[in-house]
C-alpha atoms as a PDB file:
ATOM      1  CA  UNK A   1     126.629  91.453 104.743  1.00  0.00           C
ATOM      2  CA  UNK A   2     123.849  94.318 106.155  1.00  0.00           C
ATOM      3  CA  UNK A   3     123.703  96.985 103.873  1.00  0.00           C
ATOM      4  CA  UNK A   4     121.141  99.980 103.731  1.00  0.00           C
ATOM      5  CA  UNK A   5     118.634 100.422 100.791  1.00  0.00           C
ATOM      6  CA  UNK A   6     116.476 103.379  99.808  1.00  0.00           C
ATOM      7  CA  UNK A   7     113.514 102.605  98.491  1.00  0.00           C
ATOM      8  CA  UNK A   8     112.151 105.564  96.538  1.00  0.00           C
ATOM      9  CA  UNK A   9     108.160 104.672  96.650  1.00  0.00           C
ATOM     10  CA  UNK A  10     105.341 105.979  93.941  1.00  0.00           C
ATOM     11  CA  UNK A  11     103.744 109.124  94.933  1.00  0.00           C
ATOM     12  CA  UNK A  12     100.100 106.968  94.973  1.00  0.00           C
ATOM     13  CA  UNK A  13      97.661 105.561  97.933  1.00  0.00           C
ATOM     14  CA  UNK A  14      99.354 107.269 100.576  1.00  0.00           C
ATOM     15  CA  UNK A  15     100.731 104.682 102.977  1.00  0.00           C
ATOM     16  CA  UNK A  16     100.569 101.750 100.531  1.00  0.00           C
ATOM     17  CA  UNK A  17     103.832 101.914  98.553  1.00  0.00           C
ATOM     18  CA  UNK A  18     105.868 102.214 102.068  1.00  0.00           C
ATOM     19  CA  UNK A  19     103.925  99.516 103.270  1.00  0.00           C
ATOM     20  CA  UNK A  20     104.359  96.709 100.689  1.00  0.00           C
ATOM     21  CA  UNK A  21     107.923  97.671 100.869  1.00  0.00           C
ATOM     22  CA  UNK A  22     108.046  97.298 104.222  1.00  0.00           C
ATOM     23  CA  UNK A  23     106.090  94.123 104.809  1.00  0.00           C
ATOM     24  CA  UNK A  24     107.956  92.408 101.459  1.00  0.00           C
ATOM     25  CA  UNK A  25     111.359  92.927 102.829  1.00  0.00           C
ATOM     26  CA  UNK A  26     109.953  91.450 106.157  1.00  0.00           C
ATOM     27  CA  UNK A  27     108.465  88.253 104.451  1.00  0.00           C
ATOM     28  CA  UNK A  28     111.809  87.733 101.937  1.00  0.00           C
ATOM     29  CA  UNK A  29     114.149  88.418 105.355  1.00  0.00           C
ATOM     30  CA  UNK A  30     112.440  86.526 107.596  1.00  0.00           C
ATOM     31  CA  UNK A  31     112.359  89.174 109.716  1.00  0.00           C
ATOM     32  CA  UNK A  32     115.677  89.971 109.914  1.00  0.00           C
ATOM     33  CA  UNK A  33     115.866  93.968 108.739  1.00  0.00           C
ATOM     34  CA  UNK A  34     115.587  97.436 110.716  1.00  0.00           C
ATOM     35  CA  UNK A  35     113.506 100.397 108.696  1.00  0.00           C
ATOM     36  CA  UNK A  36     116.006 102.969 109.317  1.00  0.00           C
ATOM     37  CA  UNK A  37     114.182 105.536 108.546  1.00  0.00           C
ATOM     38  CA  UNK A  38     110.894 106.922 106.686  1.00  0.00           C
ATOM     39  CA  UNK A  39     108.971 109.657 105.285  1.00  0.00           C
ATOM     40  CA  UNK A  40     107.375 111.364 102.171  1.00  0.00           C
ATOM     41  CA  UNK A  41     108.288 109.271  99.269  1.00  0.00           C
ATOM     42  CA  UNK A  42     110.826 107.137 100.741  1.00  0.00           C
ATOM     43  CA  UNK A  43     111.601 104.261 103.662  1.00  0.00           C
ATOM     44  CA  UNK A  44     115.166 102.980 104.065  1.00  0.00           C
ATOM     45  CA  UNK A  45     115.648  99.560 105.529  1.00  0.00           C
ATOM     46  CA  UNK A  46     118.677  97.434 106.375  1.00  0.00           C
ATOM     47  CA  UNK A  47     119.050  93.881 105.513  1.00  0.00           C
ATOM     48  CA  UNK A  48     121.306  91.111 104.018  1.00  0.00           C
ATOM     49  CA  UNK A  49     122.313  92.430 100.473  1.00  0.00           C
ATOM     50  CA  UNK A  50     121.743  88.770  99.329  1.00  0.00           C
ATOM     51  CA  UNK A  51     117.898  89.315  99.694  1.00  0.00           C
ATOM     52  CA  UNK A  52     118.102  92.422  97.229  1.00  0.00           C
ATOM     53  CA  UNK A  53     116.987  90.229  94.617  1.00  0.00           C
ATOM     54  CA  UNK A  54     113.825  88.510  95.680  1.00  0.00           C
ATOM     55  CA  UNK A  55     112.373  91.664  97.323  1.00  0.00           C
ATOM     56  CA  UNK A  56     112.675  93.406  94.024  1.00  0.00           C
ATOM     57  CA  UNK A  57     111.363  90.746  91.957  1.00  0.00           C
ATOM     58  CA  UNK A  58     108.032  91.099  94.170  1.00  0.00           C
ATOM     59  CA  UNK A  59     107.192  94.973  94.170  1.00  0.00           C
ATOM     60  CA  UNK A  60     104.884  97.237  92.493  1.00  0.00           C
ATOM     61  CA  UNK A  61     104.807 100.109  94.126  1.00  0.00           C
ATOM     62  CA  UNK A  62     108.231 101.005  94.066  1.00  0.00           C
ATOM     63  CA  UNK A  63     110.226 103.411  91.364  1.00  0.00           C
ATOM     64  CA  UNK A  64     113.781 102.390  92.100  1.00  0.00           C
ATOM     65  CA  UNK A  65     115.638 100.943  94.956  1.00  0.00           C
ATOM     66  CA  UNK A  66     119.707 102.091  95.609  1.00  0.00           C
ATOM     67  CA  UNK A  67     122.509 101.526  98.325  1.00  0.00           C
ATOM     68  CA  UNK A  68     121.639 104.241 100.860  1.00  0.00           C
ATOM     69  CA  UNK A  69     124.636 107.185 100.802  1.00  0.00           C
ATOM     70  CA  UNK A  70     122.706 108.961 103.537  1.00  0.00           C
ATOM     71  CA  UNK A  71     120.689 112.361 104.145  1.00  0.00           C
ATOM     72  CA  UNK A  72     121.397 115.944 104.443  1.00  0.00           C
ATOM     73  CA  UNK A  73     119.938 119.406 104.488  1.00  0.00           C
ATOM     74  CA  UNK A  74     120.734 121.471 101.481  1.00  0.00           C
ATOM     75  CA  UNK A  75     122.697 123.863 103.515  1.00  0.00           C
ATOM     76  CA  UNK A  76     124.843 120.967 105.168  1.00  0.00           C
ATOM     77  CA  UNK A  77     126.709 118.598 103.335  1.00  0.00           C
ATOM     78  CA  UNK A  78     128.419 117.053 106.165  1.00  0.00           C
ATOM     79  CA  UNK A  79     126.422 113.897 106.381  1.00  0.00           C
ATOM     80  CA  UNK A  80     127.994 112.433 102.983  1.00  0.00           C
ATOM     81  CA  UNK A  81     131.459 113.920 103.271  1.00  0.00           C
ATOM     82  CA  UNK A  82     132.389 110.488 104.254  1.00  0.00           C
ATOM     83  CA  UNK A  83     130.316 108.516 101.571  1.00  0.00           C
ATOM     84  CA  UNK A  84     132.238 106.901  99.162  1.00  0.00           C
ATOM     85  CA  UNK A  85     131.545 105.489  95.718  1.00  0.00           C
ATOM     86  CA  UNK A  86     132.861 102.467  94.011  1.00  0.00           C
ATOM     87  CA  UNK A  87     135.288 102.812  91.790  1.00  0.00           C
ATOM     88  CA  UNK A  88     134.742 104.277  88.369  1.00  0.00           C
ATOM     89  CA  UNK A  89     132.945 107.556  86.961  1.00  0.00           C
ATOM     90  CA  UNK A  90     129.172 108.907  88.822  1.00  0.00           C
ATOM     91  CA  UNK A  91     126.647 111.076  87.533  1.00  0.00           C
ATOM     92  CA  UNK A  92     124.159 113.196  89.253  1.00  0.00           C
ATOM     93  CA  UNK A  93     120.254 113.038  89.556  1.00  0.00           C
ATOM     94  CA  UNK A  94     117.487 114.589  91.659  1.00  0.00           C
ATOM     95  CA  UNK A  95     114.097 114.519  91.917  1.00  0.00           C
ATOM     96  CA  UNK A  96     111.288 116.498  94.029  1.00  0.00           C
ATOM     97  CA  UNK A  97     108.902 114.530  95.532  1.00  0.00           C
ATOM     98  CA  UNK A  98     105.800 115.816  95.442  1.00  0.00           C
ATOM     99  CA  UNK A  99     107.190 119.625  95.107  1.00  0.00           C
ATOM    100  CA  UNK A 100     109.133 119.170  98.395  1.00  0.00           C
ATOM    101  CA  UNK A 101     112.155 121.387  98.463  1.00  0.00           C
ATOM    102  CA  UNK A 102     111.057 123.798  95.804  1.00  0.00           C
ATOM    103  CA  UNK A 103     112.975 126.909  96.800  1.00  0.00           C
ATOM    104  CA  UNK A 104     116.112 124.587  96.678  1.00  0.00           C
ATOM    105  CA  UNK A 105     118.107 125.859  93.191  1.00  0.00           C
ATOM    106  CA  UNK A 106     118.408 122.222  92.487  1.00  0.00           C
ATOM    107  CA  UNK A 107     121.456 123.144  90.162  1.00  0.00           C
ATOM    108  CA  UNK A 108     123.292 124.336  92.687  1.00  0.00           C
ATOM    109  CA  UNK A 109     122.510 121.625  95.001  1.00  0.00           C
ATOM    110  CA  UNK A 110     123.844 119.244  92.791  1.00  0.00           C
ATOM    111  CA  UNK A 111     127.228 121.737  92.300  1.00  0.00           C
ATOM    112  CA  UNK A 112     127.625 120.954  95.940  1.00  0.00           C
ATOM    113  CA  UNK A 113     127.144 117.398  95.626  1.00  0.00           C
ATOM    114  CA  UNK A 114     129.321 116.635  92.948  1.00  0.00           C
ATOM    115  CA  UNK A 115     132.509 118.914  94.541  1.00  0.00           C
ATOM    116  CA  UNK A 116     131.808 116.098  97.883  1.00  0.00           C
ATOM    117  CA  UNK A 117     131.878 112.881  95.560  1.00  0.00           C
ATOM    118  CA  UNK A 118     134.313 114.444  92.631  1.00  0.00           C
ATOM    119  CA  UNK A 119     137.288 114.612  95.187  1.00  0.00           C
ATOM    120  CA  UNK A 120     137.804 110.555  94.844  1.00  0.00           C
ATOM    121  CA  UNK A 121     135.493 109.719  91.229  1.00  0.00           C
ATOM    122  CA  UNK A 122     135.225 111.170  87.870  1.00  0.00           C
ATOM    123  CA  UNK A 123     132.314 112.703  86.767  1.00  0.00           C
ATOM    124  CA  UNK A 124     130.718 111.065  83.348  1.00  0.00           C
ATOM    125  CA  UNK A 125     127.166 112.216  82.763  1.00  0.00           C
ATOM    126  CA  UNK A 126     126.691 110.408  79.760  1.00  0.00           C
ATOM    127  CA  UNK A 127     128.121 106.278  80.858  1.00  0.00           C
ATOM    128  CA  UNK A 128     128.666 106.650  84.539  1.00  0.00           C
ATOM    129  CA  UNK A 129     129.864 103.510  86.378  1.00  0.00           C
ATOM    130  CA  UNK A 130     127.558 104.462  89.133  1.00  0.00           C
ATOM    131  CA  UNK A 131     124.781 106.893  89.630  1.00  0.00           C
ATOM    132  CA  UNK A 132     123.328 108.711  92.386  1.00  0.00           C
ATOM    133  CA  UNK A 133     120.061 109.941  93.016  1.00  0.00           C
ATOM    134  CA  UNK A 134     119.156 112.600  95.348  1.00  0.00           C
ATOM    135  CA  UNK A 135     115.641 112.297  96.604  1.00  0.00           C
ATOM    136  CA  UNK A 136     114.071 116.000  97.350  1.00  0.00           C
ATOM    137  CA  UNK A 137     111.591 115.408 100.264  1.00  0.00           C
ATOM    138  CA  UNK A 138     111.767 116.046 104.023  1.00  0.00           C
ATOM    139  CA  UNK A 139     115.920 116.181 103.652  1.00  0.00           C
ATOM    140  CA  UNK A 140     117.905 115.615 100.675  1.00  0.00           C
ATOM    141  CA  UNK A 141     118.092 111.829 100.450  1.00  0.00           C
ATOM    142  CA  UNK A 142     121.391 110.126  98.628  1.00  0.00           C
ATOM    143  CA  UNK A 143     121.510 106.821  97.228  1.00  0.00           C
ATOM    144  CA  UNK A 144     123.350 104.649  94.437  1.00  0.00           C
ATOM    145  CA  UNK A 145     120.744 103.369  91.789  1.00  0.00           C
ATOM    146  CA  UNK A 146     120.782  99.993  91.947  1.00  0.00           C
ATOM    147  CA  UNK A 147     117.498  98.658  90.676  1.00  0.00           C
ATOM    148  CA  UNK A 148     114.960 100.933  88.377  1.00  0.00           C
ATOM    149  CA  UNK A 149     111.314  99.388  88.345  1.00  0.00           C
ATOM    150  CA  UNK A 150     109.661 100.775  84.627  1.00  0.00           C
ATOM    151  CA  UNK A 151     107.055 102.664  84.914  1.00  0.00           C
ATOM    152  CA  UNK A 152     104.589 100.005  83.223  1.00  0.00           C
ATOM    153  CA  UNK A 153     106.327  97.220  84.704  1.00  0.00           C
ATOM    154  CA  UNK A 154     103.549  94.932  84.381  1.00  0.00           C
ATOM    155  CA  UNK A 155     102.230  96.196  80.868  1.00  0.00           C
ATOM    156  CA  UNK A 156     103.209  92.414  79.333  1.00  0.00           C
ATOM    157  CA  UNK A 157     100.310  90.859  81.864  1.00  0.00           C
ATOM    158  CA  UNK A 158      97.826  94.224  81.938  1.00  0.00           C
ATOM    159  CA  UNK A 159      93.912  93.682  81.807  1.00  0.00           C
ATOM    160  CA  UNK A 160      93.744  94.660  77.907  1.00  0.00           C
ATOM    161  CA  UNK A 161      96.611  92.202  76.922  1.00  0.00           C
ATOM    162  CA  UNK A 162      95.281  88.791  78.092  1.00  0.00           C
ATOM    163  CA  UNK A 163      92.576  86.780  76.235  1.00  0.00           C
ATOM    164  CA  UNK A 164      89.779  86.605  78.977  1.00  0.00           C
ATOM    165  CA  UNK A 165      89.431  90.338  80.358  1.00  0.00           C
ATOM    166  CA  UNK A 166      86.779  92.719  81.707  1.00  0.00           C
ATOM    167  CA  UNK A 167      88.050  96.960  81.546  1.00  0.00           C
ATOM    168  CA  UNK A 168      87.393  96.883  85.987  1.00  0.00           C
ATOM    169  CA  UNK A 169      89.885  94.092  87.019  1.00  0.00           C
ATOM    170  CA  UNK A 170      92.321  95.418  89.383  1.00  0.00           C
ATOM    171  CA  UNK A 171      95.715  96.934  88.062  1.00  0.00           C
ATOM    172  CA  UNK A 172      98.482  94.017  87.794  1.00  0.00           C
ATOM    173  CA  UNK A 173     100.541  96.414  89.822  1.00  0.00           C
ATOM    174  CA  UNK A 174      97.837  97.108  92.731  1.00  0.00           C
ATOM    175  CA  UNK A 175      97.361  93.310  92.419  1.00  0.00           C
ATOM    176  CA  UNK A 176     100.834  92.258  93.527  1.00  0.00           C
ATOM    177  CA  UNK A 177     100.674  94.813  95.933  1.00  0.00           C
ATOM    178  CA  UNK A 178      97.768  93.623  97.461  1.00  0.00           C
ATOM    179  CA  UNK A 179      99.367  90.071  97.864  1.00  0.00           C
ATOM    180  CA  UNK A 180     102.497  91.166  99.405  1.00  0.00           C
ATOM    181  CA  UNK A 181     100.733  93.311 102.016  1.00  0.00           C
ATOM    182  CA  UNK A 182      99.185  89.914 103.348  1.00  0.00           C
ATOM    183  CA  UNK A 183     102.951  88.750 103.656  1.00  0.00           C
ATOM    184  CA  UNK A 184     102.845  85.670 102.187  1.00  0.00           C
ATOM    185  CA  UNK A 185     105.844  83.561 101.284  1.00  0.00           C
ATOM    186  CA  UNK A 186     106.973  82.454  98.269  1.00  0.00           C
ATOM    187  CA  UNK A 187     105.638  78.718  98.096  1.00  0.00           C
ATOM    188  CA  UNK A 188     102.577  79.605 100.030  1.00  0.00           C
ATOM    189  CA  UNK A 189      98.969  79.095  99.215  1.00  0.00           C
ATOM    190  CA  UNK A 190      97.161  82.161  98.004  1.00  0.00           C
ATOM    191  CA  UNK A 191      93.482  82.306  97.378  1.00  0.00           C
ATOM    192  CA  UNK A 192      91.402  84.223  95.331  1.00  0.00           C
ATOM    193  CA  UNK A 193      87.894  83.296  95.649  1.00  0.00           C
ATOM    194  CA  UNK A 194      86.222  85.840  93.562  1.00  0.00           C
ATOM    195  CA  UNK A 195      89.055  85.693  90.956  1.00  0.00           C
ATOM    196  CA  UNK A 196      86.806  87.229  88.021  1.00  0.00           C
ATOM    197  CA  UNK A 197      89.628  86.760  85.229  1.00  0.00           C
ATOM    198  CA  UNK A 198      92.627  85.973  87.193  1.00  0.00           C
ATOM    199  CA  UNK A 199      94.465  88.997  87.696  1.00  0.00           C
ATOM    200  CA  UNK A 200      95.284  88.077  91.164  1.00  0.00           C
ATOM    201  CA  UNK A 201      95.836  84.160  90.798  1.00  0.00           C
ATOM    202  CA  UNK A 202      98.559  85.433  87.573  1.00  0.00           C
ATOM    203  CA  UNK A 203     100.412  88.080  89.626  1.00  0.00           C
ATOM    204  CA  UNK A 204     100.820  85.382  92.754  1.00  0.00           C
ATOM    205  CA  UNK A 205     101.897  82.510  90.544  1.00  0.00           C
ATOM    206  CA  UNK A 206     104.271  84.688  88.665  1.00  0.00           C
ATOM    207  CA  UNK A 207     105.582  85.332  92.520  1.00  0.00           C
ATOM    208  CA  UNK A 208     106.100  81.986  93.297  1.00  0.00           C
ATOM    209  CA  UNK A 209     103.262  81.240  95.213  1.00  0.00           C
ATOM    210  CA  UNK A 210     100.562  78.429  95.020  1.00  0.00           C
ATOM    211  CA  UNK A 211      97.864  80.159  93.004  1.00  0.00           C
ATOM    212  CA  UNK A 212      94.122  78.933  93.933  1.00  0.00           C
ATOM    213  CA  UNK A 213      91.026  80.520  92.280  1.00  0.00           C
ATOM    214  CA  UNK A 214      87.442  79.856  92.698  1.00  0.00           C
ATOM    215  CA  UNK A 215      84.126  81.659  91.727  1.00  0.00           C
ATOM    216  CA  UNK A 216      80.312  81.118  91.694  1.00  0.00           C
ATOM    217  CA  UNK A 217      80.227  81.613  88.153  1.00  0.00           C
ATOM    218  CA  UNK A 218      81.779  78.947  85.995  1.00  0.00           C
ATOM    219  CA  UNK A 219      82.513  81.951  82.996  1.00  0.00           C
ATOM    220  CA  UNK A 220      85.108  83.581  85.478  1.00  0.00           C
ATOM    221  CA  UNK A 221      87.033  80.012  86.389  1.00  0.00           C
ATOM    222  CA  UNK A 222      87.023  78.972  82.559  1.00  0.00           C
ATOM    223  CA  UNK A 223      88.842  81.926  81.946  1.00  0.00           C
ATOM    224  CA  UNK A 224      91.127  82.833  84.781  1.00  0.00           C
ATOM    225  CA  UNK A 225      92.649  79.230  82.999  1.00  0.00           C
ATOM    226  CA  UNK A 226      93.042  80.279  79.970  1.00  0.00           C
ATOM    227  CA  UNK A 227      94.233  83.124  80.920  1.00  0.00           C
ATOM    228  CA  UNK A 228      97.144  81.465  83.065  1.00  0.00           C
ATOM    229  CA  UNK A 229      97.585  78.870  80.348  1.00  0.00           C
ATOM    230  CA  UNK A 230      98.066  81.992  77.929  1.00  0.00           C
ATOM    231  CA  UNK A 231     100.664  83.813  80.723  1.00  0.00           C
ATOM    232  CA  UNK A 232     102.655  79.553  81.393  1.00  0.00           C
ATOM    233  CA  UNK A 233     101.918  79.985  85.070  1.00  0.00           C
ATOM    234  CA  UNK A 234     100.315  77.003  86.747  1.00  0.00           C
ATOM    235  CA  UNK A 235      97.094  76.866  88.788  1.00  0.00           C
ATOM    236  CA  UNK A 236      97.506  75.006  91.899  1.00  0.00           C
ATOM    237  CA  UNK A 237      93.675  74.287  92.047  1.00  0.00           C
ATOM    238  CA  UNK A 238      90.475  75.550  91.432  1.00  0.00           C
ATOM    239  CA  UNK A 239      86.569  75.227  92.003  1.00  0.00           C
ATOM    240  CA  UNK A 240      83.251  76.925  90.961  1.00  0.00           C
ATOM    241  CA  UNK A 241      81.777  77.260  94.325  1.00  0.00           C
ATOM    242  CA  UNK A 242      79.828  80.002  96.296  1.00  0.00           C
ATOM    243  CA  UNK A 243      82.236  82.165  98.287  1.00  0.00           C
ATOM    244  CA  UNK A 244      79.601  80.805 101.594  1.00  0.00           C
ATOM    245  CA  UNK A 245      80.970  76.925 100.996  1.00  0.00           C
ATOM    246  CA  UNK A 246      84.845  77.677 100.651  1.00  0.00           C
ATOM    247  CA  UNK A 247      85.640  76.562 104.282  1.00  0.00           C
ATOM    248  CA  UNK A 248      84.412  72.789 103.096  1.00  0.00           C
ATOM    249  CA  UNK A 249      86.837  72.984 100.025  1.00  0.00           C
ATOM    250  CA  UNK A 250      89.530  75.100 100.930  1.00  0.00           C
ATOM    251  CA  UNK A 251      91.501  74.733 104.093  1.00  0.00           C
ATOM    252  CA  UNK A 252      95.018  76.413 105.827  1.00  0.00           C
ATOM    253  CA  UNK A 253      95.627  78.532 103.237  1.00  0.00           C
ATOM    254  CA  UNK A 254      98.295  81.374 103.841  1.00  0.00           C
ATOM    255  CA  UNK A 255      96.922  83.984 102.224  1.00  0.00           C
ATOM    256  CA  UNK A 256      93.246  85.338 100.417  1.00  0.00           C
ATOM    257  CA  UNK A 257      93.703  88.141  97.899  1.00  0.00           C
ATOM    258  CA  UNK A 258      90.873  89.236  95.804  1.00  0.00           C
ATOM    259  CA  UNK A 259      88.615  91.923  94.313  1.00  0.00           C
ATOM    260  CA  UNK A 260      84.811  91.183  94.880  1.00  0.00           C
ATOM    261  CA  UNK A 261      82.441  92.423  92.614  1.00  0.00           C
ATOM    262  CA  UNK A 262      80.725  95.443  92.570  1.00  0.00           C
ATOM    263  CA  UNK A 263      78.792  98.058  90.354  1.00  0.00           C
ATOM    264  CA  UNK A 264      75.573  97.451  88.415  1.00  0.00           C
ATOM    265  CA  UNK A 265      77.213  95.462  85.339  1.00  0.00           C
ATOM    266  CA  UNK A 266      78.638  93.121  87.829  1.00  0.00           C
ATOM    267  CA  UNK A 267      77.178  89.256  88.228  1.00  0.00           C
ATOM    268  CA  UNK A 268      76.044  88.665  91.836  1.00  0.00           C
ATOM    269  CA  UNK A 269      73.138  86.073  91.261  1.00  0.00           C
ATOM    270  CA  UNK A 270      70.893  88.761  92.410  1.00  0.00           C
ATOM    271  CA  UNK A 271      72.590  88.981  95.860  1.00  0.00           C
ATOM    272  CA  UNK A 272      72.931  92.106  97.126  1.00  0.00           C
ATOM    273  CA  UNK A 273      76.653  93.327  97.420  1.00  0.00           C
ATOM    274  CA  UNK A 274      77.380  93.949 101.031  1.00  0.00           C
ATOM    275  CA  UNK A 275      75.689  90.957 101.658  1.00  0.00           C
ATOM    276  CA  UNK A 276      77.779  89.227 100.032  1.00  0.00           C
ATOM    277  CA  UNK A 277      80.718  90.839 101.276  1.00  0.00           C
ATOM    278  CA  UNK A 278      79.648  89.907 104.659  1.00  0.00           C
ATOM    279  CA  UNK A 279      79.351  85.946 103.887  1.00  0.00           C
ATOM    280  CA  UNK A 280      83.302  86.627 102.303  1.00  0.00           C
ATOM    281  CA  UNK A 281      84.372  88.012 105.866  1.00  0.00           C
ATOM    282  CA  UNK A 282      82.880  84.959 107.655  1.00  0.00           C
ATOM    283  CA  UNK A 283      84.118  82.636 105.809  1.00  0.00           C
ATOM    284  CA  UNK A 284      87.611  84.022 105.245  1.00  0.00           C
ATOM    285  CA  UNK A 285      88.992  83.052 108.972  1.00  0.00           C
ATOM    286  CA  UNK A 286      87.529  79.657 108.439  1.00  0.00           C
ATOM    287  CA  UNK A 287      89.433  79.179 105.027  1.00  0.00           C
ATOM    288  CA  UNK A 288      92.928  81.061 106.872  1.00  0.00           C
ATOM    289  CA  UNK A 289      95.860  79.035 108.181  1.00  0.00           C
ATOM    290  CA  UNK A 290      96.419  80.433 112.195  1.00  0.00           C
ATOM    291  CA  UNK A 291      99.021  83.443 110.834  1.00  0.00           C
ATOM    292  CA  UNK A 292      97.327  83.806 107.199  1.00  0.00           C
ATOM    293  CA  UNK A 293      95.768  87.608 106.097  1.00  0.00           C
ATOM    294  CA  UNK A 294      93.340  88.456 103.959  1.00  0.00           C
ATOM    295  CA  UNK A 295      94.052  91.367 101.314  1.00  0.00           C
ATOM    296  CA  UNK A 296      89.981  92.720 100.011  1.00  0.00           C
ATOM    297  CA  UNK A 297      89.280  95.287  97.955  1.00  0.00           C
ATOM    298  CA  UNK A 298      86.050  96.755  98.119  1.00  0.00           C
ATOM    299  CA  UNK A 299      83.769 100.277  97.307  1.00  0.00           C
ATOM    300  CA  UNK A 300      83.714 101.157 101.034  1.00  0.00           C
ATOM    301  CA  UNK A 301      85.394 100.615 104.306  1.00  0.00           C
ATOM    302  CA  UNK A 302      83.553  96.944 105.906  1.00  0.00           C
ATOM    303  CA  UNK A 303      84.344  96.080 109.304  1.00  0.00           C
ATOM    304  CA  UNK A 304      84.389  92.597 109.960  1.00  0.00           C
ATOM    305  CA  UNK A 305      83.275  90.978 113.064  1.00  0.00           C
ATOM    306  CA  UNK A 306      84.846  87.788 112.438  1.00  0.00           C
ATOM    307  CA  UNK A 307      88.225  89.272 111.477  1.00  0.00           C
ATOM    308  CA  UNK A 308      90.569  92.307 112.812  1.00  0.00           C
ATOM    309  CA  UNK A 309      91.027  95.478 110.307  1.00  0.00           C
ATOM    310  CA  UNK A 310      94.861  96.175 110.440  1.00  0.00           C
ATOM    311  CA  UNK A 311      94.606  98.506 107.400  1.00  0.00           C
ATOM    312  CA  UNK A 312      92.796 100.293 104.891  1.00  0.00           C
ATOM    313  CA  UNK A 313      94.296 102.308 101.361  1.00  0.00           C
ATOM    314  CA  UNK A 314      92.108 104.490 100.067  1.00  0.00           C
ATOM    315  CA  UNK A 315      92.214 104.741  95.734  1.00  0.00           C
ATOM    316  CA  UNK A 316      90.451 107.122  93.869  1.00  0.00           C
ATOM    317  CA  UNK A 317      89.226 105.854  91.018  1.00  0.00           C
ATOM    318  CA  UNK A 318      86.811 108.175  89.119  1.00  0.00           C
ATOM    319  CA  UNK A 319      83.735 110.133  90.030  1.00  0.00           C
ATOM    320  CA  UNK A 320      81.901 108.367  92.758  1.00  0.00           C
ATOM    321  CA  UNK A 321      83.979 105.501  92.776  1.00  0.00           C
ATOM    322  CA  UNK A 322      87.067 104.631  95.047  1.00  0.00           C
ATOM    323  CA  UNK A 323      88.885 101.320  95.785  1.00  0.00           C
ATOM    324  CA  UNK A 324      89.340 100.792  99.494  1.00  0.00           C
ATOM    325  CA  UNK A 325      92.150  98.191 100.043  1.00  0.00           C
ATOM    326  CA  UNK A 326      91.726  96.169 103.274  1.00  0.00           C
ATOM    327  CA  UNK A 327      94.359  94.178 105.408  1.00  0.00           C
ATOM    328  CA  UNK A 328      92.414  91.606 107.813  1.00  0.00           C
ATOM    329  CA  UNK A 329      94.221  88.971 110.031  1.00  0.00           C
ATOM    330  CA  UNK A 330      92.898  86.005 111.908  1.00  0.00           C
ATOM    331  CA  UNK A 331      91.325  87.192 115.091  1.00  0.00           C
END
């Protein structure tokens, strides 16, 4: 059965939450969804309520996800006068995203909403059976909670926690975000062949995936395996290698993920960085299966000769520095 979810997204990177939402319900569907709508904060899609599951197990950027009630202005209830609940008791919520909506008396909003939804359910504000949110953005946006992602979902596996770490590997979150904009299935090969301690190769194993790592400096591989031995996740294989030789060990891989180095503490072999970035982009196609992308983080926007630039996230990180989150595919 098609149902309609909200997804309510983190107010972060712009673009990126919608879009790991949208491209991980389009990997675990096969396809088969519609994005019903979109806008500040939010995207609803349709799809087969038996995939609900698997797309939530995979995202990052997302705060909750709910059966979609529909949306309104505040002034105009008439969208959801036909929306009806399960069975049982409901409770209220709302939320502003981003300040939208801030004349709206909030309190009186949800007056409004509860006279609608009261006529056939019970309020209980302390053990509802079922509660709604109402998403404050563009319109008023009306959804059952169905799945609430914790704030620090990903503390268990964050940099600090593991045994092998350095303080500038990538988020776990922005990690597994970064794999599921490249699309990849669950089963397929991802590669990470700068994978400093892991934090890519651990998120994409925990996902199901085949979880490759490689690196030019023996150090990094040694511990990316401990620290997947420490997490029980398997590798699925791994080299020390110079990112310019992948192509002869690696071959039809699905997906690359990774976070080359950068900044002055960072071991390059004496390289300089963007010319090392630019040996990554040629090989990367060469490494690719025909359909496979290739997730990079990196200090700047690179274009890419040998590969087409579908996307870039921009992340503020601190004073000079920003993360700029690429999306390449095969040319």
């Amino acid at each position: 059965m098609y149902q309609s979810y909200l997804f309510e997204l983190l107010g972060e990177l712009d673009d990126m939450p919608r879009d790991e939402a949208v491209a991980t319900v389009y990997t675990e569907t096969d396809g088969d969804c519609r994005i019903i709508r979109d806008g500040p904060g939010y995207v609803v899609i349709s799809f087969e309520e038996e995939k609900l599951d698997p797309i939530c197990s995979r995202l990052a950027l997302t705060h909750s996800v709910g059966r979609y009630l529909g949306s309104f202005d505040p002034e105009d209830l008439a969208p959801i006068e036909g929306a009806g609940l399960p069975a049982g008791t409901f409770a209220l919520r709302h939320k502003r995203f981003k300040g939208w909506m801030a004349d709206v008396d909030s309190q009186n909003l949800i007056r409004k909403v509860g006279a609608v939804f009261s006529k056939n359910n019970d309020v209980d504000l302390r053990h509802p059976d079922t509660v709604v949110n109402l998403l404050m953005t563009d319109q008023v946006h009306a959804f059952i909670e169905e799945r609430v992602f914790d704030a620090d979902l990903l503390r268990e596996r964050k940099v600090s926690e593991r045994p092998f770490f350095s303080p500038i590997s990538l988020h776990p979150k922005y990690a597994r975000a970064l794999i599921n904009l490249t699309g990849v299935k669950r089963g397929g090969t991802v590669l990470d062949p700068f994978c400093g301690t892991g934090g890519i190769v651990i998120e994409a194993a925990n996902m199901g995936m085949k979880a490759i790592a490689s690196d030019f400096d023996p150090e990094m591989v040694a511990g990316t395996r401990e620290n997947m031995d420490y997490y029980g996740l398997a590798l699925h294989d791994f080299e020390v290698i110079d990112i310019g030789d992948i192509p002869e060990r690696f071959h039809n891989i699905d997906a690359i993920a990774c976070d080359p180095p950068y900044g002055r503490s960072t071991k390059t072999g004496g390289e300089k960085i963007d010319h090392i970035y630019a040996r990554a982009l040629e090989a990367f196609p060469k490494v690719l299966s025909e359909k496979g992308k290739a997730g990079v983080v990196m200090p700047h926007v690179f274009e890419n000769p040998y590969m087409d630039l579908r996307k870039v996230y921009v992340q503020y990180v601190h004073g000079t520095l920003s993360r700029y989150y690429h999306i390449f595919t095969r040319q």
